[in-house]
Protein backbone atom coordinates (compact mmCIF):
# COMPACT_ATOMS: atom_id res chain seq x y z
CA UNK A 1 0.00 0.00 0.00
CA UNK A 2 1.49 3.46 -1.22
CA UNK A 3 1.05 6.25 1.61
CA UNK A 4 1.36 9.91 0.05
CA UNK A 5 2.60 12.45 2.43
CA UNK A 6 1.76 16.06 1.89
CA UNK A 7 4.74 17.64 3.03
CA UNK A 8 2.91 21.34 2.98
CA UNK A 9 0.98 20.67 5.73
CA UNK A 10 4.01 18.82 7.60
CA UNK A 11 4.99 20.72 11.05
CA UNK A 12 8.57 21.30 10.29
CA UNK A 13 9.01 24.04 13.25
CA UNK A 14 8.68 22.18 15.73
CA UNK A 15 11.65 23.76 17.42
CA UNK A 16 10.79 27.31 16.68
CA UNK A 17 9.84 27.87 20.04
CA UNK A 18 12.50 27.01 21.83
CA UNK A 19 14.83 28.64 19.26
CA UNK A 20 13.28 32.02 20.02
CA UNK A 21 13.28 31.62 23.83
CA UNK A 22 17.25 30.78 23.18
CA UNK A 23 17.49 33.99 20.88
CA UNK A 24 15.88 36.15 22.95
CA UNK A 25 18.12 34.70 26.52
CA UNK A 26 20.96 35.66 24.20
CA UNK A 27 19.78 39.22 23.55
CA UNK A 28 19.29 39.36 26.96
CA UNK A 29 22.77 38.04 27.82
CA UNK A 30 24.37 40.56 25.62
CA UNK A 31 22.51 43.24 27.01
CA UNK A 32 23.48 42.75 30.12
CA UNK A 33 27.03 42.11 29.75
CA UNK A 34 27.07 45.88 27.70
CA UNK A 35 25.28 47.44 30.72
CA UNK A 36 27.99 46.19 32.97
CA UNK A 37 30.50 47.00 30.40
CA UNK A 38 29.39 50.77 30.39
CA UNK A 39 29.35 50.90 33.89
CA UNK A 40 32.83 49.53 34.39
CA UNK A 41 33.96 52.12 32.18
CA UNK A 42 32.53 54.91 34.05
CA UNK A 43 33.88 53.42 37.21
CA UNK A 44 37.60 52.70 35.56
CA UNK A 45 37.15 56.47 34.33
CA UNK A 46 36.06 58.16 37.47
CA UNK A 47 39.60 57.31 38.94
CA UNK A 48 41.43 59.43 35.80
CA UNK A 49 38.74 62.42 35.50
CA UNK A 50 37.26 63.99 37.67
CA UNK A 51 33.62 63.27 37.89
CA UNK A 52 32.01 66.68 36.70
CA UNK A 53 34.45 66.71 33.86
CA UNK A 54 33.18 62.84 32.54
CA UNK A 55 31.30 62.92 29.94
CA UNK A 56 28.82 60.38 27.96
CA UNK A 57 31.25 59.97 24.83
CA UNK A 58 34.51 59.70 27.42
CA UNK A 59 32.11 56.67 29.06
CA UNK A 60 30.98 55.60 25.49
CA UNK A 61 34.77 54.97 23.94
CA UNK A 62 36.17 53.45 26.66
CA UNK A 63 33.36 51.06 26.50
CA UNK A 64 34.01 50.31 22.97
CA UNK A 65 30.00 51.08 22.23
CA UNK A 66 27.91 54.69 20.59
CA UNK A 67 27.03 57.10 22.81
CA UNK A 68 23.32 56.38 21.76
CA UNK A 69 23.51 52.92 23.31
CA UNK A 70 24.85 54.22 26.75
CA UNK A 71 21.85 56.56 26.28
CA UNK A 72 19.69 53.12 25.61
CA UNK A 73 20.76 51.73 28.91
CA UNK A 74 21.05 54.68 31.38
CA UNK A 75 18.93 57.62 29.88
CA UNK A 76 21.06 60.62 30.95
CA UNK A 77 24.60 60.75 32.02
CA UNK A 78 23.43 61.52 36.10
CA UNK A 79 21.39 58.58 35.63
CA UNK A 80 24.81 56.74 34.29
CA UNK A 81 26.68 58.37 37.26
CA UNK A 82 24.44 57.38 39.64
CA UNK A 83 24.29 53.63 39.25
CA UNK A 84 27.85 53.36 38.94
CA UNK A 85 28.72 55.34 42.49
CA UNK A 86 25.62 52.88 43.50
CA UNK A 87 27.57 49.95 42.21
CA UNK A 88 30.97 50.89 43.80
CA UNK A 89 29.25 51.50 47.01
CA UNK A 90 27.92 48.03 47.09
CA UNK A 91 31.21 46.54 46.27
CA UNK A 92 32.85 48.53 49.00
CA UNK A 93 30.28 47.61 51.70
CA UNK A 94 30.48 43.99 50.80
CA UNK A 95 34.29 44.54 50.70
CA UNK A 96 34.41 45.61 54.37
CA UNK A 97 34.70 42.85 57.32
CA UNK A 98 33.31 42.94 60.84
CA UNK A 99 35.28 41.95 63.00
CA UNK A 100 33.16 40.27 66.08
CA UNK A 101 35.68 39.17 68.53
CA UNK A 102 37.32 42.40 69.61
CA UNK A 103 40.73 41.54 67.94
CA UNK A 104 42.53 44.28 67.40
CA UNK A 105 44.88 42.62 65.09
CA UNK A 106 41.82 41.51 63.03
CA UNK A 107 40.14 45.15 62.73
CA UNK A 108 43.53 46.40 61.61
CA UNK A 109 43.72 43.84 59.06
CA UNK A 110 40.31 44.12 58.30
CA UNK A 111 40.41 47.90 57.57
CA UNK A 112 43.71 47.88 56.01
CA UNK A 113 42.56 45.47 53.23
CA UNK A 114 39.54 47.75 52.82
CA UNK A 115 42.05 50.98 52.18
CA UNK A 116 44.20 49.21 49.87
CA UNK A 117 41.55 48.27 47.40
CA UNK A 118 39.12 51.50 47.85
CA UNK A 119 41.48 54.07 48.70
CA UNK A 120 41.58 55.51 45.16
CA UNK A 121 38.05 55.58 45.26
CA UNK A 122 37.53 57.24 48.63
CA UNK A 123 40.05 59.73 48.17
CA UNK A 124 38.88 61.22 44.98
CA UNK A 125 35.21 60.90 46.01
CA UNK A 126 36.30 63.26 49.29
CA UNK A 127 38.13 65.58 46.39
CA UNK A 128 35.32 66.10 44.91
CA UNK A 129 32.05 65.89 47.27
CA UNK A 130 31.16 69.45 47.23
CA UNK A 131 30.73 69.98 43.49
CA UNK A 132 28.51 66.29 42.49
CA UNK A 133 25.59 65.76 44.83
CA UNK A 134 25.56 62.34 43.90
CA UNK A 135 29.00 61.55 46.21
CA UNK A 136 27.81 63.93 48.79
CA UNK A 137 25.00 61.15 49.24
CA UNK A 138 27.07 58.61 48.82
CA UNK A 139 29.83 60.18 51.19
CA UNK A 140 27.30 60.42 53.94
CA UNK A 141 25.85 56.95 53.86
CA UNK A 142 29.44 55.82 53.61
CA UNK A 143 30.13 57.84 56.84
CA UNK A 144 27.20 56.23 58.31
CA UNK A 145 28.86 52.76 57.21
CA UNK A 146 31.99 53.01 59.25
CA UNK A 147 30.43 54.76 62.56
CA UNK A 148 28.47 51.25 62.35
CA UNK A 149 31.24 49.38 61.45
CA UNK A 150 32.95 50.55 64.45
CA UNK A 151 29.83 49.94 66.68
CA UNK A 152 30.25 46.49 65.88
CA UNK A 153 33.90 45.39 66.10
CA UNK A 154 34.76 46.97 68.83
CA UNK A 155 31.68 46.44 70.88
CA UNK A 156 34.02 44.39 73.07
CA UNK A 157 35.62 47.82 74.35
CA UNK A 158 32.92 49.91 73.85
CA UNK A 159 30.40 48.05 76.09
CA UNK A 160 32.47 48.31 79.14
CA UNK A 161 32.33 52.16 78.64
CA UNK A 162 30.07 54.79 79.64
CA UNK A 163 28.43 57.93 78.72
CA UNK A 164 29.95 60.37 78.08
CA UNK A 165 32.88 58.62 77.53
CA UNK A 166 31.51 55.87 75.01
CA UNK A 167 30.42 58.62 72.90
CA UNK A 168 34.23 60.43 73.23
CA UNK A 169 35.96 57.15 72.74
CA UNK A 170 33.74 56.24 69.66
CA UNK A 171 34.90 59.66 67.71
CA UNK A 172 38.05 59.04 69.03
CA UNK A 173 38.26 55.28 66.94
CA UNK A 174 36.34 57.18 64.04
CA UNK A 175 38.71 59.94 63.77
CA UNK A 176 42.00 57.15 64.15
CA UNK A 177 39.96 54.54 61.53
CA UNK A 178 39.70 57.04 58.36
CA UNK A 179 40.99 57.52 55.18
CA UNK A 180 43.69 59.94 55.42
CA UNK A 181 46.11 58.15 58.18
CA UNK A 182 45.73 55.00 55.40
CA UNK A 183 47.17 58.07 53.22
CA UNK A 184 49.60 59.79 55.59
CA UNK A 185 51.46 56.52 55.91
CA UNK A 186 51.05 54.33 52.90
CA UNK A 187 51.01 57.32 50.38
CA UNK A 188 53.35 60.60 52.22
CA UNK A 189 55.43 58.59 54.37
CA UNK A 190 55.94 55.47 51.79
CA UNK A 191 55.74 52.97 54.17
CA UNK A 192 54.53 49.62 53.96
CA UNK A 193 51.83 47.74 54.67
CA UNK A 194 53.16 45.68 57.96
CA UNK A 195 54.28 49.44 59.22
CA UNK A 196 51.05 50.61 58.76
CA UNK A 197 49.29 48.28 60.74
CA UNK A 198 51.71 48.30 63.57
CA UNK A 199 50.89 52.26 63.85
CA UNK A 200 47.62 51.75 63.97
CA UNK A 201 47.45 48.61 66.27
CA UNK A 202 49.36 51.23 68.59
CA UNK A 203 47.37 54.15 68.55
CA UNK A 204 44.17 52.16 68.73
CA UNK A 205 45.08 49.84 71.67
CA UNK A 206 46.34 53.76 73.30
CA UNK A 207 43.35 55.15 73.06
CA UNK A 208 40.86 52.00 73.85
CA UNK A 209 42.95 51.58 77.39
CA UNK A 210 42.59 54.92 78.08
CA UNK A 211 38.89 54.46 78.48
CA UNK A 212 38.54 50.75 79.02
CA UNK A 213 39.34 47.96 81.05
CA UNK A 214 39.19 45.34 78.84
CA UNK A 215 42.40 44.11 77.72
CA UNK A 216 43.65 44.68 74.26
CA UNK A 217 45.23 41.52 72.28
C-alpha cells in the first residue's frame, strides 16, 4: 500500500519555540554584559577624570560602544553616574569585614585590606564631594557605614564604657579609623603595609585603654 505524504501541511518548526526563547536569553545576555561593560567604564574612568568633567562619549569609547547605546541603557549621564557610584558603594560595603571578637589585630587587618583596594576611590570621592551631589549622598551613607562598622567590632571595648565617655571614645576610633592616616602613611610617608598596621594597632590599643578595662590583644 502506497502512503502519500503532503509535506505542505508537515509541522517542520517544531523547534521554533525554543529557538526564540534561546534567541531572545541571548539578547538578553548581551545586554546585560554591555550594561555592565558601560558601567565599568565609568567606574575605571572616574579614577582618571574627575567626575564633573566625565562625559557620555569619554564613558561611550572606553566602553568600545555609541554614545546612543549608553543613552539606551542609562537615559542621561546623572542617571549613568548614579548607578555606577551605587555599584561601587555596594562593592565597598560587601568589601568591608566585621570583625566580632574584639581583635585588634583583626580590625587592623580588616580595615587595612579595605584601604588598599578602595582608597583611590575614597580619596577622589572626598576631592570632589562638594561639586557632584551624587557623592555627597554617597559620602554620607558611607560615613554612616563606618560609625556602624565601628559599633560592631569593637563592641568588646565599647560596652564596658560609659556615657559620656563611650560617645568620646567612639569619635576618638572614628577619627584614628579614616581615610587619610591609610594616606599619611602608605602614600606621604611610603611605608609599607606591615608598618602601617603596627601604627595603627598602637594608637588604637592607646586610646581604647585609656577608656577601658578590657584588655587589648
Amino acid at each position: 500500500m502506497l502512503i502519500y505524504i503532503n509535506i505542505k501541511t508537515m509541522n517542520t518548526n517544531t523547534n521554533t519555540k525554543p529557538t526564540r526563547k534561546y534567541n531572545a536569553r541571548v539578547q538578553s545576555d548581551v545586554k546585560a554584559l554591555t550594561r555592565q561593560r558601560i558601567l565599568n567604564a565609568a567606574r575605571d574612568l572616574f579614577l582618571e577624570k574627575w567626575i564633573d568633567e566625565l562625559t557620555l562619549q569619554d564613558v561611550a569609547r572606553y566602553a568600545g560602544v555609541t554614545v546612543q547605546t549608553v543613552i539606551r541603557h542609562f537615559g542621561t549621564r546623572e542617571q549613568l553616574l548614579h548607578r555606577a557610584v551605587e555599584e561601587i558603594d555596594l562593592g565597598a560595603r560587601d568589601h568591608r569585614r566585621e570583625v566580632v571578637d574584639g581583635s585588634l589585630s583583626g580590625i587592623v587587618i580588616a580595615l587595612v585590606d579595605y584601604y588598599e583596594i578602595y582608597h583611590a576611590w575614597v580619596l577622589r570621592s572626598l576631592a570632589q564631594e562638594s561639586r557632584v551631589p551624587e557623592l555627597s549622598i554617597s559620602l554620607t551613607k558611607g560615613r554612616q557605614q563606618h560609625r556602624d562598622w565601628l559599633l560592631t567590632c569593637f563592641a568588646v571595648y565599647l560596652n564596658e564604657v560609659a556615657e559620656p565617655d563611650r560617645e568620646k571614645l567612639i569619635n576618638q576610633l572614628y577619627t584614628l579609623c579614616e581615610i587619610y592616616v591609610w594616606r599619611v602613611y602608605r602614600l606621604d610617608l611610603n611605608q609599607s603595609r606591615s608598618v602601617l598596621e603596627a601604627a595603627w594597632r598602637s594608637l588604637l590599643g592607646a586610646v581604647i585603654q585609656y577608656y577601658s578595662l578590657v584588655p587589648v590583644d
